[in-house]
PDB file of N, CA and C in Angstrom:
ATOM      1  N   UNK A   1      77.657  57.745  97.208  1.00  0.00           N
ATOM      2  CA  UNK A   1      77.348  59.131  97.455  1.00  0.00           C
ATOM      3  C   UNK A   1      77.500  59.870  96.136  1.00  0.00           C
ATOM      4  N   UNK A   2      76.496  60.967  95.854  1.00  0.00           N
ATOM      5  CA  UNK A   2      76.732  61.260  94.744  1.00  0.00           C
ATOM      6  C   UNK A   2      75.974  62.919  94.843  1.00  0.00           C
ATOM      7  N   UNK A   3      76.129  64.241  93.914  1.00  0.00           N
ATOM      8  CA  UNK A   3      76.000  64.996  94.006  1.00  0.00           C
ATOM      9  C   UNK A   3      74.484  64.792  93.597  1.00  0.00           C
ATOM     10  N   UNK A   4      73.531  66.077  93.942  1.00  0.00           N
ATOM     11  CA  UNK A   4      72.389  65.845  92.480  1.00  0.00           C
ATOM     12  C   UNK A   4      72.729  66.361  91.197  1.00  0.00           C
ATOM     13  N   UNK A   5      73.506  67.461  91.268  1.00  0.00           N
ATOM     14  CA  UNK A   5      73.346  68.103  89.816  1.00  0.00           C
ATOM     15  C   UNK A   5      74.658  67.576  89.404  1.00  0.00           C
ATOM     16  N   UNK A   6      74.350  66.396  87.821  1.00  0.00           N
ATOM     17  CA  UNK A   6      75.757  66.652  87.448  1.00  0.00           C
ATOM     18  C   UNK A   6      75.436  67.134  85.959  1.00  0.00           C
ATOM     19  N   UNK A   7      77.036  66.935  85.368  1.00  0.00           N
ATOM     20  CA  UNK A   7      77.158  67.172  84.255  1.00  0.00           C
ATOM     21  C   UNK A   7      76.385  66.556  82.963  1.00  0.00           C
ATOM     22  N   UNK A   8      76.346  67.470  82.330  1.00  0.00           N
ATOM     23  CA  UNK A   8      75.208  67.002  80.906  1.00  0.00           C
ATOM     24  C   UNK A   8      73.572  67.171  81.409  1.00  0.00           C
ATOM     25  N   UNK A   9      73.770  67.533  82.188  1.00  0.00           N
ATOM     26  CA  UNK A   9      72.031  67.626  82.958  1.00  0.00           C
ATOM     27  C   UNK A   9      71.577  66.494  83.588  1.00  0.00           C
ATOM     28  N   UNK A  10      72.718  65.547  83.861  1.00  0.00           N
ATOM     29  CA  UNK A  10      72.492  64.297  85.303  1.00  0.00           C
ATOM     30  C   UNK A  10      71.935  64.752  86.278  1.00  0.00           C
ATOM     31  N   UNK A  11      71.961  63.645  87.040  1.00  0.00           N
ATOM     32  CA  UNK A  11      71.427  63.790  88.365  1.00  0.00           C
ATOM     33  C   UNK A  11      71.644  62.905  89.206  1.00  0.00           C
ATOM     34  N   UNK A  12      71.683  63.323  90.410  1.00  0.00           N
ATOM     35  CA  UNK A  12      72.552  62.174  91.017  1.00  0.00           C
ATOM     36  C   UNK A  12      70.965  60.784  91.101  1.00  0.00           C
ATOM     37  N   UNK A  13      69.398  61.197  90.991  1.00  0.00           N
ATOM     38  CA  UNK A  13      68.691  60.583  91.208  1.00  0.00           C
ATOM     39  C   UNK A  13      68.848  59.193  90.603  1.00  0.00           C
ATOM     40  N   UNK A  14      69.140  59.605  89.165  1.00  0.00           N
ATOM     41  CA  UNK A  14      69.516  58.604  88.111  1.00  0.00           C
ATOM     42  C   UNK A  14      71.040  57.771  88.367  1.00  0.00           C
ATOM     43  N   UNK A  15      71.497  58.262  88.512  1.00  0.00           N
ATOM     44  CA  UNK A  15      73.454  57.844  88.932  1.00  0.00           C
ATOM     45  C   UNK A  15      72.749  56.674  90.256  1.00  0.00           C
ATOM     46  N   UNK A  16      72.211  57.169  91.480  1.00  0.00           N
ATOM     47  CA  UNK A  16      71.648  56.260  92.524  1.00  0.00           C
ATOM     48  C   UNK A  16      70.920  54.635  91.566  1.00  0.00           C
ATOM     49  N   UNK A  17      69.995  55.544  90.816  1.00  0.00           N
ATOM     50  CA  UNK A  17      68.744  54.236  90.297  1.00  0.00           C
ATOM     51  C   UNK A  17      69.582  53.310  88.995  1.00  0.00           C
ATOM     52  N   UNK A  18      70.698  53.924  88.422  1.00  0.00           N
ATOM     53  CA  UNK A  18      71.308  53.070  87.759  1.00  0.00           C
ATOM     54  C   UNK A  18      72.449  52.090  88.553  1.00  0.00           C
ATOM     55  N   UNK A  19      72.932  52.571  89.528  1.00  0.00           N
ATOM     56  CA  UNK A  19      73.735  51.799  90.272  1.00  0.00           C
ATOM     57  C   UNK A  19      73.001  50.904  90.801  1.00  0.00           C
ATOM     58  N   UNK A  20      71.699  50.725  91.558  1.00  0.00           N
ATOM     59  CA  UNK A  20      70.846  49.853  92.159  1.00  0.00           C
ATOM     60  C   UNK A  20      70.550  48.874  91.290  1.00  0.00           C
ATOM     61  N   UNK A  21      70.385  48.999  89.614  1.00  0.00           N
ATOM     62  CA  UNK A  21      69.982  48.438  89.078  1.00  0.00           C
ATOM     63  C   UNK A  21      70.871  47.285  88.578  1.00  0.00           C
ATOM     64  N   UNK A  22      72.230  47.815  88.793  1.00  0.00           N
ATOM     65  CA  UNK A  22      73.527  47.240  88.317  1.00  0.00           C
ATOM     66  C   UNK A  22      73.818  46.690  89.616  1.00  0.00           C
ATOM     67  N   UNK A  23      73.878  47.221  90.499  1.00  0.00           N
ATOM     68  CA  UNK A  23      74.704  46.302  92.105  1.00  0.00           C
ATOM     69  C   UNK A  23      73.568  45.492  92.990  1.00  0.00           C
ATOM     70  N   UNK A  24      72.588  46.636  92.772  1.00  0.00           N
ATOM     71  CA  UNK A  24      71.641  45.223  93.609  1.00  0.00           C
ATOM     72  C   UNK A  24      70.904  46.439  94.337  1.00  0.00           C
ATOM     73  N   UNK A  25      69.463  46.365  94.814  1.00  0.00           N
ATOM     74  CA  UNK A  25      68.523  47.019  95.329  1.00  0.00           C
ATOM     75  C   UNK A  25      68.718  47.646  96.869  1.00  0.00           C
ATOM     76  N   UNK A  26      70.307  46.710  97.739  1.00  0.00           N
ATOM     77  CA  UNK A  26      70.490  46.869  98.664  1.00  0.00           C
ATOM     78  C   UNK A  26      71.787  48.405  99.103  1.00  0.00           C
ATOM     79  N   UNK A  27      72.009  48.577  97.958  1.00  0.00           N
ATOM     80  CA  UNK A  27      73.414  49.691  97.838  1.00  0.00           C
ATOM     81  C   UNK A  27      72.902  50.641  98.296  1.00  0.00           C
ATOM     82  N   UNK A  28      73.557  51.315  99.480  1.00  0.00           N
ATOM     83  CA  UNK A  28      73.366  52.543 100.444  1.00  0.00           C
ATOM     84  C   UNK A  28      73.571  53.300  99.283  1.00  0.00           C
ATOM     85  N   UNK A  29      73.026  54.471  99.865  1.00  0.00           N
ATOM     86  CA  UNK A  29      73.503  55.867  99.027  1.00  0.00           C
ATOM     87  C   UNK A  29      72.278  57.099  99.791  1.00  0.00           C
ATOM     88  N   UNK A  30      73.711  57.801  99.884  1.00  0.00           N
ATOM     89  CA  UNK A  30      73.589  59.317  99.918  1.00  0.00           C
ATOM     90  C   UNK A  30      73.414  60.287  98.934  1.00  0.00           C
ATOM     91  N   UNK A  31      72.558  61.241  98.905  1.00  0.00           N
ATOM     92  CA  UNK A  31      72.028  62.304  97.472  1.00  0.00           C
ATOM     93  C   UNK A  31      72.761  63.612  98.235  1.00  0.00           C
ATOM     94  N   UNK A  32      74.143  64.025  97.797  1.00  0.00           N
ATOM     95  CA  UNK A  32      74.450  65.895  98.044  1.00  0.00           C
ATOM     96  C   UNK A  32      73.798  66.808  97.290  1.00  0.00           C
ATOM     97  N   UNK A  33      73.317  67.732  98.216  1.00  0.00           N
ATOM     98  CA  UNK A  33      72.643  68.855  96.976  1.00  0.00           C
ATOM     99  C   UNK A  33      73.125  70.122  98.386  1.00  0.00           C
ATOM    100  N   UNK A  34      73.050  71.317  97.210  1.00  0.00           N
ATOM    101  CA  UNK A  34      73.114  73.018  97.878  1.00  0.00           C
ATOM    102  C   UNK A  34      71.963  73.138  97.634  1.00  0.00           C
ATOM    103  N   UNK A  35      71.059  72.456  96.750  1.00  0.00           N
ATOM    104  CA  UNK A  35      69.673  72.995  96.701  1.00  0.00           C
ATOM    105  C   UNK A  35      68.750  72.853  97.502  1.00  0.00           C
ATOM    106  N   UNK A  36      68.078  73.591  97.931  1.00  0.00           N
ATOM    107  CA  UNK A  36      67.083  73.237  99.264  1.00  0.00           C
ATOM    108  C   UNK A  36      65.330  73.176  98.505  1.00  0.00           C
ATOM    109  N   UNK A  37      65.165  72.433  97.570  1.00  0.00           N
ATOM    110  CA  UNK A  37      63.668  72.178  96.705  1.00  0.00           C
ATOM    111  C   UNK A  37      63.290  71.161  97.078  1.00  0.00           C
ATOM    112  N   UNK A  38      61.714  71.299  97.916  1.00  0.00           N
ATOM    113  CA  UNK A  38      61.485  70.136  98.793  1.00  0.00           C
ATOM    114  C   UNK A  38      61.107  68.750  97.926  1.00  0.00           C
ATOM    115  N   UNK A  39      61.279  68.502  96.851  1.00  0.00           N
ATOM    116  CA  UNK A  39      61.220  67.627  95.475  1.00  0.00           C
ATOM    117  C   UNK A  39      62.060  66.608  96.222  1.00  0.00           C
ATOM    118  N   UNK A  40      63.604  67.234  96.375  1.00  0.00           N
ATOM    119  CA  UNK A  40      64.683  66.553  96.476  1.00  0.00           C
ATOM    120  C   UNK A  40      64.441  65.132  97.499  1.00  0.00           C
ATOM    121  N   UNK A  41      63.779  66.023  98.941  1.00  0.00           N
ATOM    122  CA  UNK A  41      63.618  65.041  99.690  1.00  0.00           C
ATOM    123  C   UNK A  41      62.648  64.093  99.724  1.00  0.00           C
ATOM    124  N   UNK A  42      61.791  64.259  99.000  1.00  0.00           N
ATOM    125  CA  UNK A  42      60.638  63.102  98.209  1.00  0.00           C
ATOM    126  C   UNK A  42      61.468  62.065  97.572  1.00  0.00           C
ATOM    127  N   UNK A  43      62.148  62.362  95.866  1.00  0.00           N
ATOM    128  CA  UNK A  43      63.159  61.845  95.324  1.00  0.00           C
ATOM    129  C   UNK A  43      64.065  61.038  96.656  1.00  0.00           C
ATOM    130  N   UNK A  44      64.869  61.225  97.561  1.00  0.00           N
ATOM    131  CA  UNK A  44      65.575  60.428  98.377  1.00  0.00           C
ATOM    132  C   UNK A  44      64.891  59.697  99.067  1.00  0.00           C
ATOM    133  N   UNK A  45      63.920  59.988  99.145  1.00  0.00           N
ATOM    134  CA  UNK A  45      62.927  59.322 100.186  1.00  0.00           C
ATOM    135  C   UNK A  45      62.710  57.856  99.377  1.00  0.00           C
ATOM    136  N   UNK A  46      61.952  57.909  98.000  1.00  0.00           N
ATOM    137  CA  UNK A  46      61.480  57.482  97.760  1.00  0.00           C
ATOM    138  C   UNK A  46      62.617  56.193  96.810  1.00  0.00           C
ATOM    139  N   UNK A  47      63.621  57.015  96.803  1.00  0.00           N
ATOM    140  CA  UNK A  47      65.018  56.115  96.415  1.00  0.00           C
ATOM    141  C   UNK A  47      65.348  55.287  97.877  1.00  0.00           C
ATOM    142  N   UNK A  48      64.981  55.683  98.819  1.00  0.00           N
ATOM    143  CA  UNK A  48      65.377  55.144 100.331  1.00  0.00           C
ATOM    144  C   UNK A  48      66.687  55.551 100.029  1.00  0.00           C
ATOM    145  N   UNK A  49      66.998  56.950  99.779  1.00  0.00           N
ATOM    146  CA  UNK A  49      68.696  57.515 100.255  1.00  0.00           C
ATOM    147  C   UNK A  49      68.748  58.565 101.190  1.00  0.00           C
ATOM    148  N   UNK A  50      69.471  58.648 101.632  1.00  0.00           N
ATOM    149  CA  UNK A  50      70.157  59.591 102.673  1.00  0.00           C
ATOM    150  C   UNK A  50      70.421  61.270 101.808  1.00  0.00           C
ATOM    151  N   UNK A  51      69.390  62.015 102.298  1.00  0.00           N
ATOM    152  CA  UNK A  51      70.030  63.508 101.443  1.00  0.00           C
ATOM    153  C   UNK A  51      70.116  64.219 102.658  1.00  0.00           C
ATOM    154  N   UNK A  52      71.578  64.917 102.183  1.00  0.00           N
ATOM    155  CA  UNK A  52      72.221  65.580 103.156  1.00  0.00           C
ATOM    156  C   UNK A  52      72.950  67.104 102.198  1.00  0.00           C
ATOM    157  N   UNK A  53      72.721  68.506 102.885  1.00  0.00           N
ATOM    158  CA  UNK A  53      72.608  69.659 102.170  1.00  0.00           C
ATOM    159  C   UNK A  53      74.056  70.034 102.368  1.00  0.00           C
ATOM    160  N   UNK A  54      74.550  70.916 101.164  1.00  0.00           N
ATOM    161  CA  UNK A  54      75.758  71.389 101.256  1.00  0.00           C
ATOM    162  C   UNK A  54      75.922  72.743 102.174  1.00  0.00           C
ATOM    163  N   UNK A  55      76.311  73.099 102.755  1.00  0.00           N
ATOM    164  CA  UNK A  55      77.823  72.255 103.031  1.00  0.00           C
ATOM    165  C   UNK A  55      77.879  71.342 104.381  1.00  0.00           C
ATOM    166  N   UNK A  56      78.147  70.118 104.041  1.00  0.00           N
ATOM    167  CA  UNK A  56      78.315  69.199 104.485  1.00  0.00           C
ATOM    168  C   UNK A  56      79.106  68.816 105.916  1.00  0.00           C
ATOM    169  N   UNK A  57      78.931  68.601 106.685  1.00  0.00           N
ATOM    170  CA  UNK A  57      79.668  68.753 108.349  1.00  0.00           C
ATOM    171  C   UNK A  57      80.329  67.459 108.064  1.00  0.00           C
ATOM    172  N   UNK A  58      81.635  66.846 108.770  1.00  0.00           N
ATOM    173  CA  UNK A  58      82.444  65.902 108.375  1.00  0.00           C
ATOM    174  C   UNK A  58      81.566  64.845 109.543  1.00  0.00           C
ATOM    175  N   UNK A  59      81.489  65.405 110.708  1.00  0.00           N
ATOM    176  CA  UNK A  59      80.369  64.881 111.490  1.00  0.00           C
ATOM    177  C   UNK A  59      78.850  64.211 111.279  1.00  0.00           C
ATOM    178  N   UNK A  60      78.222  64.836 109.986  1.00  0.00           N
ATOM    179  CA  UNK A  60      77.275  64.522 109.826  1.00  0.00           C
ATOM    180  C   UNK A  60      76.937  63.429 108.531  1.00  0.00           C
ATOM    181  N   UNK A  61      77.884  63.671 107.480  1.00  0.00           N
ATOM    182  CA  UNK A  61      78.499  62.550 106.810  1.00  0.00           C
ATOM    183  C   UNK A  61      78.972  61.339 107.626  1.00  0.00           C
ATOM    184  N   UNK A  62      79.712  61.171 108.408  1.00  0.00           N
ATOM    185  CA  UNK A  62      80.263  60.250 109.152  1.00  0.00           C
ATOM    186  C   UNK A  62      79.038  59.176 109.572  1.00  0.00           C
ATOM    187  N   UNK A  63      77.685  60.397 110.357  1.00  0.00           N
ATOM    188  CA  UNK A  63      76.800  59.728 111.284  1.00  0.00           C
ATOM    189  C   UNK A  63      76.021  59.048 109.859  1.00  0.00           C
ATOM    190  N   UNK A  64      75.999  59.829 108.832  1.00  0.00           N
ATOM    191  CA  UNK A  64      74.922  58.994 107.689  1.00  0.00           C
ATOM    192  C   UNK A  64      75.165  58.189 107.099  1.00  0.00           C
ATOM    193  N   UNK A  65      77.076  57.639 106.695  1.00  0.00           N
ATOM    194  CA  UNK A  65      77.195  56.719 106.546  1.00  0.00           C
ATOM    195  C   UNK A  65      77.097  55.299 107.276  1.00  0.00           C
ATOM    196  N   UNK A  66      77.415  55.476 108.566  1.00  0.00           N
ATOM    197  CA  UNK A  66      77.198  54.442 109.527  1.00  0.00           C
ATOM    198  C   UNK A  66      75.348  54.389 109.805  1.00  0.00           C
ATOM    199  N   UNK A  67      74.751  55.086 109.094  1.00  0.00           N
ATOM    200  CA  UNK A  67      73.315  54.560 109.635  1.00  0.00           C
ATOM    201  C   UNK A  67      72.949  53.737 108.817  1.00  0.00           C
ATOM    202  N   UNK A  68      73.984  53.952 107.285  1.00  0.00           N
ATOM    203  CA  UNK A  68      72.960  53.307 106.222  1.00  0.00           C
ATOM    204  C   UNK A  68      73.860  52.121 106.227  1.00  0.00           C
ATOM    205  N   UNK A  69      74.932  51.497 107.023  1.00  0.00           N
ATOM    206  CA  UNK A  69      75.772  50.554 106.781  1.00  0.00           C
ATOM    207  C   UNK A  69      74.852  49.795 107.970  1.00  0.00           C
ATOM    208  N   UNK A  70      74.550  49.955 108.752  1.00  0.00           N
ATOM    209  CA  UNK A  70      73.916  49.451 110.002  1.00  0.00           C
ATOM    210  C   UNK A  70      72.612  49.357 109.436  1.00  0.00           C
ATOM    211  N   UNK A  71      71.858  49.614 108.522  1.00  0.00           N
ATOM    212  CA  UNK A  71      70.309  49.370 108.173  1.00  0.00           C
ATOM    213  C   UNK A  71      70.440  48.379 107.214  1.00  0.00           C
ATOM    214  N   UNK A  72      72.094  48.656 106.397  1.00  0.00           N
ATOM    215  CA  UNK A  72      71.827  47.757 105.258  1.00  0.00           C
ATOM    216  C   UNK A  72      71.966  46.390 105.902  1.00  0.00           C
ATOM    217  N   UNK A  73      73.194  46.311 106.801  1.00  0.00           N
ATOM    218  CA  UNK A  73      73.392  45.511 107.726  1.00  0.00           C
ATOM    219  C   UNK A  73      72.651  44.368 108.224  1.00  0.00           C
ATOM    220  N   UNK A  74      71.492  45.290 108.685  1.00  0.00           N
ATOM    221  CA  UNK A  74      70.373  44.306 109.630  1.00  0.00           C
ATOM    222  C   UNK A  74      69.209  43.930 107.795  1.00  0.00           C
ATOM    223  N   UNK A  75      69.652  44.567 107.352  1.00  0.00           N
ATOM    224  CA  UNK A  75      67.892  44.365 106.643  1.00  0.00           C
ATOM    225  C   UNK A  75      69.027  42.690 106.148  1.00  0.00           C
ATOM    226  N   UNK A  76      70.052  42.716 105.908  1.00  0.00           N
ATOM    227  CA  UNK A  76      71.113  41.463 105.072  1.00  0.00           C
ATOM    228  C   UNK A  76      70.630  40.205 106.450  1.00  0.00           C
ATOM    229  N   UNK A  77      70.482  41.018 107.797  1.00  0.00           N
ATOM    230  CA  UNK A  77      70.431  39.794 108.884  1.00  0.00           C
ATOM    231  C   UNK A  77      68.542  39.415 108.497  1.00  0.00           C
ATOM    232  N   UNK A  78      67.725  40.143 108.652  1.00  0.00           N
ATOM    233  CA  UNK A  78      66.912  39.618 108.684  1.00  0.00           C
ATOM    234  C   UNK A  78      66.262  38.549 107.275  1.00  0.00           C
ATOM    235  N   UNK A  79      66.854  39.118 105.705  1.00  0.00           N
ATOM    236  CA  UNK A  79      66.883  38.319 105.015  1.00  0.00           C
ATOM    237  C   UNK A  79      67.753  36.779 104.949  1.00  0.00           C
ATOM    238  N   UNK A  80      68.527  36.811 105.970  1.00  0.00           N
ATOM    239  CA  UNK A  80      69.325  35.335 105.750  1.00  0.00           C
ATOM    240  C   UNK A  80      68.517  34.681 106.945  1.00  0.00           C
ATOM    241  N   UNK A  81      67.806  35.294 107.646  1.00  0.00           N
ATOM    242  CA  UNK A  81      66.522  34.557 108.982  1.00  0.00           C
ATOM    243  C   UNK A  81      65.744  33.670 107.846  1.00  0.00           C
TER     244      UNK A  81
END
């Protein structure tokens, strides 16, 4: 999980696509943003991440981590088929 805007003029887009590149294509991830620029949700989309707007419900974090543990889950079952 990672913010979009960070420091030095990061982004969480890049922080996501460098971790994938380093852990493996299968690493869940969530994009936080307060920004509501419909860019963002293209960018997550197209990262296949979870973007979820600030401020954040503890409820709704909860439900997005368990969706992407359960997708990563099955996509791990159907590759060992």
């Amino acid at each position: 999980m990672t913010d979009y805007r960070l420091d030095r003029g990061d982004t969480g887009v890049q922080t996501i696509a460098a971790l994938r590149r380093r852990l493996g294509p299968r690493l869940p991830a969530v994009l936080v943003t307060a920004e509501r620029e419909p860019f963002l949700a293209v960018e997550a989309q197209r990262l296949d991440a979870a973007l979820l707007e600030k401020p954040v419900a503890e409820a709704d974090l909860r439900a997005t981590l368990l969706r992407l543990l359960e997708k990563r889950r099955l996509r791990g079952r159907a590759a060992a088929e």
